[in-house]
C-alpha atoms as a PDB file:
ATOM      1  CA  UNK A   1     123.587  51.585  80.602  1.00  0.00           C
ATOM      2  CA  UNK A   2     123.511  48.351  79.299  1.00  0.00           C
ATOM      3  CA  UNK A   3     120.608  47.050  77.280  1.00  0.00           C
ATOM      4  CA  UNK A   4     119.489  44.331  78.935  1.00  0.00           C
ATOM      5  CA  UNK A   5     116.386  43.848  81.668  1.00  0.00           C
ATOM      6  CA  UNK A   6     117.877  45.793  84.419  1.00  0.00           C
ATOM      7  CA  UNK A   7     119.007  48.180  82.573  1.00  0.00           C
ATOM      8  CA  UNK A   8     115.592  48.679  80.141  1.00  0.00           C
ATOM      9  CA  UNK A   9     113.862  48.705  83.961  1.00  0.00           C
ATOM     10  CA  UNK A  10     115.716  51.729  85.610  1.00  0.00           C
ATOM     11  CA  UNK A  11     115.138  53.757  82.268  1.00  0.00           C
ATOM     12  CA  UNK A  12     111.429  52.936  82.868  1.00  0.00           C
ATOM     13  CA  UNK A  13     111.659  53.872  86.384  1.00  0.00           C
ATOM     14  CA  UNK A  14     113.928  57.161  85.686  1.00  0.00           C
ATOM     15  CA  UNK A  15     111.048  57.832  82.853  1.00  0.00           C
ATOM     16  CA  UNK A  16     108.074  57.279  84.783  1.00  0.00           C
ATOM     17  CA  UNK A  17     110.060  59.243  87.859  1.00  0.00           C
ATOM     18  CA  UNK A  18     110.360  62.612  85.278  1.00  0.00           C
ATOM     19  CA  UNK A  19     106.837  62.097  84.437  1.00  0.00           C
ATOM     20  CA  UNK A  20     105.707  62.756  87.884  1.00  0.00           C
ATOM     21  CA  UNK A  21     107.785  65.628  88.620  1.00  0.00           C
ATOM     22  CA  UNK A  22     106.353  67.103  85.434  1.00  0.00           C
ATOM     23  CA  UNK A  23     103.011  66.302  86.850  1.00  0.00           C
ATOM     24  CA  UNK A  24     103.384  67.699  90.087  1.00  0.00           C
ATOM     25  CA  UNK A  25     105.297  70.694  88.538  1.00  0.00           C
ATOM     26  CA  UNK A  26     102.225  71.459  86.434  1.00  0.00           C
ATOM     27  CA  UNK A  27      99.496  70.863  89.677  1.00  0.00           C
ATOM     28  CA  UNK A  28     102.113  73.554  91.148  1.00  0.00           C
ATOM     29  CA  UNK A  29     101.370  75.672  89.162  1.00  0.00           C
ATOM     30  CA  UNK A  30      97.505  75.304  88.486  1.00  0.00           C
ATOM     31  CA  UNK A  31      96.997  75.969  92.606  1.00  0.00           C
ATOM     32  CA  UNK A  32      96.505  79.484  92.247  1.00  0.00           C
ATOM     33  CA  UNK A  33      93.626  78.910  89.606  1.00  0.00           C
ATOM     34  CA  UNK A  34      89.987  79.423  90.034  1.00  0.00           C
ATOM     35  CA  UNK A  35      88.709  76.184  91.991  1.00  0.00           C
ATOM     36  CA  UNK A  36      87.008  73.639  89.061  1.00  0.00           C
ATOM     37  CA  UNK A  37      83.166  74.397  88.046  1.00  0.00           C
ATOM     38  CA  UNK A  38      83.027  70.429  88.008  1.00  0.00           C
ATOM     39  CA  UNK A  39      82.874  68.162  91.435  1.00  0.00           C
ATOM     40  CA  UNK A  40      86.045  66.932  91.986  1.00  0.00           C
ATOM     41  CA  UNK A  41      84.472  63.589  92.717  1.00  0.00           C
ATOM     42  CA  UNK A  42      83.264  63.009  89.569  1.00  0.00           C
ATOM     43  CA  UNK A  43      86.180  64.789  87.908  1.00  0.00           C
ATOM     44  CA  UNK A  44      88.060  61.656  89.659  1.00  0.00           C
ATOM     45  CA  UNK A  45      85.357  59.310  88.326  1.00  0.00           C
ATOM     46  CA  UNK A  46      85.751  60.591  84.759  1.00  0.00           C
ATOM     47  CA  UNK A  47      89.580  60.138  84.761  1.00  0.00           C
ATOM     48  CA  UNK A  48      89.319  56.927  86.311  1.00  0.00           C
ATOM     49  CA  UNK A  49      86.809  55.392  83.194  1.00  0.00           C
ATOM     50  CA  UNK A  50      89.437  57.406  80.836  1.00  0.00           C
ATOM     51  CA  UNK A  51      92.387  54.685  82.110  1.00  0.00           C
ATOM     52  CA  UNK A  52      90.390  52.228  79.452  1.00  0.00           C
ATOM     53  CA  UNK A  53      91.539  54.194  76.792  1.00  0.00           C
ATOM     54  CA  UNK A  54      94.879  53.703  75.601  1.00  0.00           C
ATOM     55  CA  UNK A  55      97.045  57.091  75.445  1.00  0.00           C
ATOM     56  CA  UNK A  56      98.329  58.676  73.804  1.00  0.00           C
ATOM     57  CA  UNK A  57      95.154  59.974  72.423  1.00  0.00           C
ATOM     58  CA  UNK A  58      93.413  62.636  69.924  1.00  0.00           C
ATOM     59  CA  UNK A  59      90.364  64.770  71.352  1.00  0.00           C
ATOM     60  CA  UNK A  60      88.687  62.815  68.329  1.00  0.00           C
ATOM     61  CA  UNK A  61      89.511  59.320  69.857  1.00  0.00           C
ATOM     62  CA  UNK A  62      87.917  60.768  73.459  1.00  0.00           C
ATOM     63  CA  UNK A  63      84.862  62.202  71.956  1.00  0.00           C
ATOM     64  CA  UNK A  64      84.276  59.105  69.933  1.00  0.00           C
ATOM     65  CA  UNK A  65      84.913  56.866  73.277  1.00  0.00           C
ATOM     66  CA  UNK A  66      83.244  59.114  76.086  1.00  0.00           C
ATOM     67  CA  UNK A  67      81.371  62.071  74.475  1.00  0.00           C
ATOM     68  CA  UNK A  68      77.921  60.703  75.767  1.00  0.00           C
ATOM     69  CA  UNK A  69      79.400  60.902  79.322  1.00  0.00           C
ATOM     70  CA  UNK A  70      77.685  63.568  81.786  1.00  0.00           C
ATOM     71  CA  UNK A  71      79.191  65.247  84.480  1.00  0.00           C
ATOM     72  CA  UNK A  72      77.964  67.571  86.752  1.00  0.00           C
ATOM     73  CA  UNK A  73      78.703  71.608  86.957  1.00  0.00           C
ATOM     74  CA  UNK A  74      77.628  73.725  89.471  1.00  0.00           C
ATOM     75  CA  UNK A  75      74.823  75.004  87.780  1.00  0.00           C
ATOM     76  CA  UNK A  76      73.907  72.457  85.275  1.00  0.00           C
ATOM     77  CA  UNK A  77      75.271  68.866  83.602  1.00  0.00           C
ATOM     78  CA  UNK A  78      78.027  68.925  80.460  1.00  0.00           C
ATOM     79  CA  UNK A  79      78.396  66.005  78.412  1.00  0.00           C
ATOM     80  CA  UNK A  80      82.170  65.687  77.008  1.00  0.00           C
ATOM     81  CA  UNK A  81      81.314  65.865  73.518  1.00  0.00           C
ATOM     82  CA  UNK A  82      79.917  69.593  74.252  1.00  0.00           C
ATOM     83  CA  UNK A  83      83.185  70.249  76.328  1.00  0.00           C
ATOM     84  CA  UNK A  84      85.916  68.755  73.868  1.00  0.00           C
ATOM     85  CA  UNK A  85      86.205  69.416  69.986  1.00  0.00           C
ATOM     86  CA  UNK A  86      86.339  66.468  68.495  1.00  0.00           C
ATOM     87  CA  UNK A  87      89.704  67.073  66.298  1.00  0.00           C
ATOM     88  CA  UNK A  88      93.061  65.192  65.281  1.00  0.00           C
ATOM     89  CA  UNK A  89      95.266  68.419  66.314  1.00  0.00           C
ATOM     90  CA  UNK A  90      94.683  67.930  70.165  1.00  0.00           C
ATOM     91  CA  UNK A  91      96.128  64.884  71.805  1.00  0.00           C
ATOM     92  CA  UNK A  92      96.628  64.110  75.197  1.00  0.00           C
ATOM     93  CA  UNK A  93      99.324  62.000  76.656  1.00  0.00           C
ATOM     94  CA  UNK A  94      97.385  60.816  79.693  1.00  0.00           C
ATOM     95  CA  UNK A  95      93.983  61.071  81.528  1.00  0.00           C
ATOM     96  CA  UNK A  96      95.257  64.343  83.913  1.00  0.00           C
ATOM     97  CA  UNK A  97      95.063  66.466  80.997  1.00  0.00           C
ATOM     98  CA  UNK A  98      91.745  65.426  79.475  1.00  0.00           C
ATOM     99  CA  UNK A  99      90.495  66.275  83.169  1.00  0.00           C
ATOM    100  CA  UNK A 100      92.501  69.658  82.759  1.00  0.00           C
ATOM    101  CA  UNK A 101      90.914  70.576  79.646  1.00  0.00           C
ATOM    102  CA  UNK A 102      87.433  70.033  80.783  1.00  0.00           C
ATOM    103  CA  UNK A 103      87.069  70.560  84.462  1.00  0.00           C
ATOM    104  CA  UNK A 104      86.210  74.721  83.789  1.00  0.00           C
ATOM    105  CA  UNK A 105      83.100  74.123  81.079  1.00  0.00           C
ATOM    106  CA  UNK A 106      83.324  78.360  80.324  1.00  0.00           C
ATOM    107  CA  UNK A 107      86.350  78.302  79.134  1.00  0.00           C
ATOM    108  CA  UNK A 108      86.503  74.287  77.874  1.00  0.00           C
ATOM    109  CA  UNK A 109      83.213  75.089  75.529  1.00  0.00           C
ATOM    110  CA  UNK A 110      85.241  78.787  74.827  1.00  0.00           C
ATOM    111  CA  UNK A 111      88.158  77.075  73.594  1.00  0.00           C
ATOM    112  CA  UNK A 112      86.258  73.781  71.651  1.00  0.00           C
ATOM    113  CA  UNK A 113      84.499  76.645  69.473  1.00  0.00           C
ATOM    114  CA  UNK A 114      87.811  78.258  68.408  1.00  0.00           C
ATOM    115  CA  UNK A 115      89.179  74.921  67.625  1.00  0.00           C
ATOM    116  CA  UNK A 116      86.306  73.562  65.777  1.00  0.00           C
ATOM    117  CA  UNK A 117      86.060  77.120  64.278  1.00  0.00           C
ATOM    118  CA  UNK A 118      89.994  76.924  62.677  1.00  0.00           C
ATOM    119  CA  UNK A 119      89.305  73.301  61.738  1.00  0.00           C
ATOM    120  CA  UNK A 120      87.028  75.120  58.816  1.00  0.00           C
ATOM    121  CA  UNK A 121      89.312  77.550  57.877  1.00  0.00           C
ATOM    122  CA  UNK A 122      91.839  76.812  55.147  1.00  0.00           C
ATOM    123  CA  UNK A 123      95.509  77.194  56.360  1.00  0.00           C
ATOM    124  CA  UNK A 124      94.350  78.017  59.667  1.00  0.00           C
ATOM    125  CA  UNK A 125      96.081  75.893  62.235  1.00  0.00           C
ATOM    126  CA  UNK A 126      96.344  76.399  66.386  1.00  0.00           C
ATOM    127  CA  UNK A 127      99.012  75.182  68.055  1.00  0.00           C
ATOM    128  CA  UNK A 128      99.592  73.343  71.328  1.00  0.00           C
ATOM    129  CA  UNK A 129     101.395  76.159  72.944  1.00  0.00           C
ATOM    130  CA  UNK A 130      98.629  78.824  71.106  1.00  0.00           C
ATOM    131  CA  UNK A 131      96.142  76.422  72.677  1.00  0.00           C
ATOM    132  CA  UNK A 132      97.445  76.852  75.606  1.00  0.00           C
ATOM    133  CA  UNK A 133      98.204  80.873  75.948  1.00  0.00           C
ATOM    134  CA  UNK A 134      95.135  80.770  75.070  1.00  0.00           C
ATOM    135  CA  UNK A 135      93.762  78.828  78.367  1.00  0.00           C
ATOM    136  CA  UNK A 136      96.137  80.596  80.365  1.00  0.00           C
ATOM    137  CA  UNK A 137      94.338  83.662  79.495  1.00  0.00           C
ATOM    138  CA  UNK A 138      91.126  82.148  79.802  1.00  0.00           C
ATOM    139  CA  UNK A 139      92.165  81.440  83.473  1.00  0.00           C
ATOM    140  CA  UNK A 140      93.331  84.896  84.153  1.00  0.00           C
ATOM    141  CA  UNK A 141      90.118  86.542  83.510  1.00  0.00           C
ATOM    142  CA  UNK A 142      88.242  84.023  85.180  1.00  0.00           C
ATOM    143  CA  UNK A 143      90.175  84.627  87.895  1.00  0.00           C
ATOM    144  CA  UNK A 144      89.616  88.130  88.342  1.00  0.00           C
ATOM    145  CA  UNK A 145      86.888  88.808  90.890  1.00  0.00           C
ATOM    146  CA  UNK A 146      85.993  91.742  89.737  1.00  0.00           C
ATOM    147  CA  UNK A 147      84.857  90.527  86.480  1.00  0.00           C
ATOM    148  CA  UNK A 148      81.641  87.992  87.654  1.00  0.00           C
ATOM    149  CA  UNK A 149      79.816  85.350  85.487  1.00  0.00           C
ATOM    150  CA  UNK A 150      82.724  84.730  83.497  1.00  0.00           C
ATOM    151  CA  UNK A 151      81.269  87.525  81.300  1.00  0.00           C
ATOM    152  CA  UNK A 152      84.894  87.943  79.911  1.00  0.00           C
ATOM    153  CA  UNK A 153      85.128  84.559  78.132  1.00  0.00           C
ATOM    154  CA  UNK A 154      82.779  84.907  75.690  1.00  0.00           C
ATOM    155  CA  UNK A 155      83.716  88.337  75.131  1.00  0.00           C
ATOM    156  CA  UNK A 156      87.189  87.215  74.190  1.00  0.00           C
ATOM    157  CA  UNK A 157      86.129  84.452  72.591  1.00  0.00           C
ATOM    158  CA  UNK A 158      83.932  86.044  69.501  1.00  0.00           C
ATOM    159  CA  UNK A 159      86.596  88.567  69.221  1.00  0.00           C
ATOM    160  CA  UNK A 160      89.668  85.813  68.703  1.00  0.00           C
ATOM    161  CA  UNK A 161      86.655  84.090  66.241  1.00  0.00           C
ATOM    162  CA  UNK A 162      85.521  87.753  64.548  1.00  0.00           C
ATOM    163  CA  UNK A 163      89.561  88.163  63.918  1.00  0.00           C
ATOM    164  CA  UNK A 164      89.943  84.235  62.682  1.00  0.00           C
ATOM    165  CA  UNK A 165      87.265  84.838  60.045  1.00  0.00           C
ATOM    166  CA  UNK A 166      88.328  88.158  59.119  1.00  0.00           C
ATOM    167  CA  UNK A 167      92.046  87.582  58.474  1.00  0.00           C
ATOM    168  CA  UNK A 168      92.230  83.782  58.049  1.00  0.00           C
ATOM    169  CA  UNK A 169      94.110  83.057  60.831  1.00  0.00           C
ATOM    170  CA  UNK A 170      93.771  83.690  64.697  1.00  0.00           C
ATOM    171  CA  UNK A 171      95.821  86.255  66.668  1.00  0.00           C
ATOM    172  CA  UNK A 172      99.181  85.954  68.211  1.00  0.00           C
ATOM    173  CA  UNK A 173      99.196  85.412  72.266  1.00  0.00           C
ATOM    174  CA  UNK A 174     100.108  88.810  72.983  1.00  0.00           C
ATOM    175  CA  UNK A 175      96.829  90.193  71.031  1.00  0.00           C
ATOM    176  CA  UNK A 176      94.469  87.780  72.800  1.00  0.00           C
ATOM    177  CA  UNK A 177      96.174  88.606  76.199  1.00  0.00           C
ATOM    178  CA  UNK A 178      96.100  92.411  75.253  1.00  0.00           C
ATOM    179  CA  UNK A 179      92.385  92.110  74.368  1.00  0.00           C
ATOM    180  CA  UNK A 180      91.673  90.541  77.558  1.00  0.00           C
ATOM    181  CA  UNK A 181      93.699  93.038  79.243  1.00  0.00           C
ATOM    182  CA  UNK A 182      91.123  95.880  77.787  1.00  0.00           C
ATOM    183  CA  UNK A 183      88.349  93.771  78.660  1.00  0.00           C
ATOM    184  CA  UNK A 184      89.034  94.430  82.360  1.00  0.00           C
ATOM    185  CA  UNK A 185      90.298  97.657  82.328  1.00  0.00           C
ATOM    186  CA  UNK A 186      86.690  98.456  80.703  1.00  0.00           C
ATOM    187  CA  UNK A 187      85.155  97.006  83.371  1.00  0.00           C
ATOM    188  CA  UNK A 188      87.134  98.896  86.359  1.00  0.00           C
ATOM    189  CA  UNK A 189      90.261  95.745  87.040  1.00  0.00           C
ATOM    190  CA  UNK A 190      93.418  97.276  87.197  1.00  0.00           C
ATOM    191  CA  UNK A 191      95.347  95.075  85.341  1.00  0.00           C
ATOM    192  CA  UNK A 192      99.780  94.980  86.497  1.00  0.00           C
ATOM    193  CA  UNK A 193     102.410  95.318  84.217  1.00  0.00           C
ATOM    194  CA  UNK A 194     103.640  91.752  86.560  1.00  0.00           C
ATOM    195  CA  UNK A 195     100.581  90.164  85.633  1.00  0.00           C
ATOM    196  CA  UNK A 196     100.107  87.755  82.400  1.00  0.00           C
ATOM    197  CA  UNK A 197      97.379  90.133  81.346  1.00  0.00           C
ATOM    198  CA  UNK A 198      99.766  92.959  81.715  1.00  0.00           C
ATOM    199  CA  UNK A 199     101.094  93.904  78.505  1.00  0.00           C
END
């Protein structure tokens, strides 16, 4: 392709183009996922007022920018600094994902302790896919209707923090997903070998 306007165009086009389908890929895939403890209205507010910011950007650099901003749950108001750690090792590429990470406050306060809780711990690190098996899981026993109040999340919460503080480091996906797995079990959900829970 040559490297003139025309050509530096259609690579914009072809790049925005793969950014949607990754978008939509991902909204795919979030349908079957408990419905947001948030009002979608202001969810679409909040993303909207994060467009001023200019993205790529660090959790940090969101905090710092919007952490005095309320929004609304269900059963009472979250600002985003108690809803997003504010840390250099999470960045977001554009304002879907901060709306993502936030729209659930269980498990978005859940996982901003865990972060904040490895940020103080010397060679402890959590990375962006950990971060993410780690939601995933989240999800899964919020999703379970047998399990109600979300009485799960905190339970697997102060045991992936118990094990960080004990052993310097937090545990591997299949722990935390194995842990969560016992959690329901306990409390009478038969968890699938087909499921993500069922390890």
């Amino acid at each position: 392709m040559p490297d003139d306007k025309r050509g530096r165009e259609k690579q914009a086009r072809n790049a925005d183009r793969r950014q949607r389908k990754r978008a939509i890929a991902s909204e795919l895939e979030r349908m079957d996922e408990p419905e947001p403890e948030i009002d979608e209205g202001e969810l679409a507010l909040f993303e909207t007022a994060l467009e001023e910011l200019e993205f790529p950007v660090t959790a940090t650099e969101v905090v710092s920018e919007m952490g005095h901003q309320e929004l609304e749950g269900l059963e009472q108001a979250y600002s985003v600094a108690e809803l997003l750690p504010a840390t250099e090792a999470i960045s977001f590429n554009r304002p879907a994902e901060v709306r993502m990470r936030i729209q659930r406050p269980s498990i978005a306060t859940a996982l901003k302790r865990i972060v904040e809780e490895t940020d103080t711990i010397q060679g402890a690190s959590l990375t962006g896919s950990q971060l993410e098996t780690y939601e995933k899981t989240f999800l899964e026993l919020k999703a379970i209707d047998a399990v109600d109040d979300d009485e799960g999340i905190p339970v697997l919460r102060d045991w992936i923090l118990e094990s960080l503080r004990e052993n310097g480091e937090l545990p591997g996906s299949r722990g935390v997903r194995r842990r969560a797995a016992d959690y329901c079990r306990e409390n009478g959900y038969e968890v699938r070998n087909d499921e993500w829970l069922g390890i």
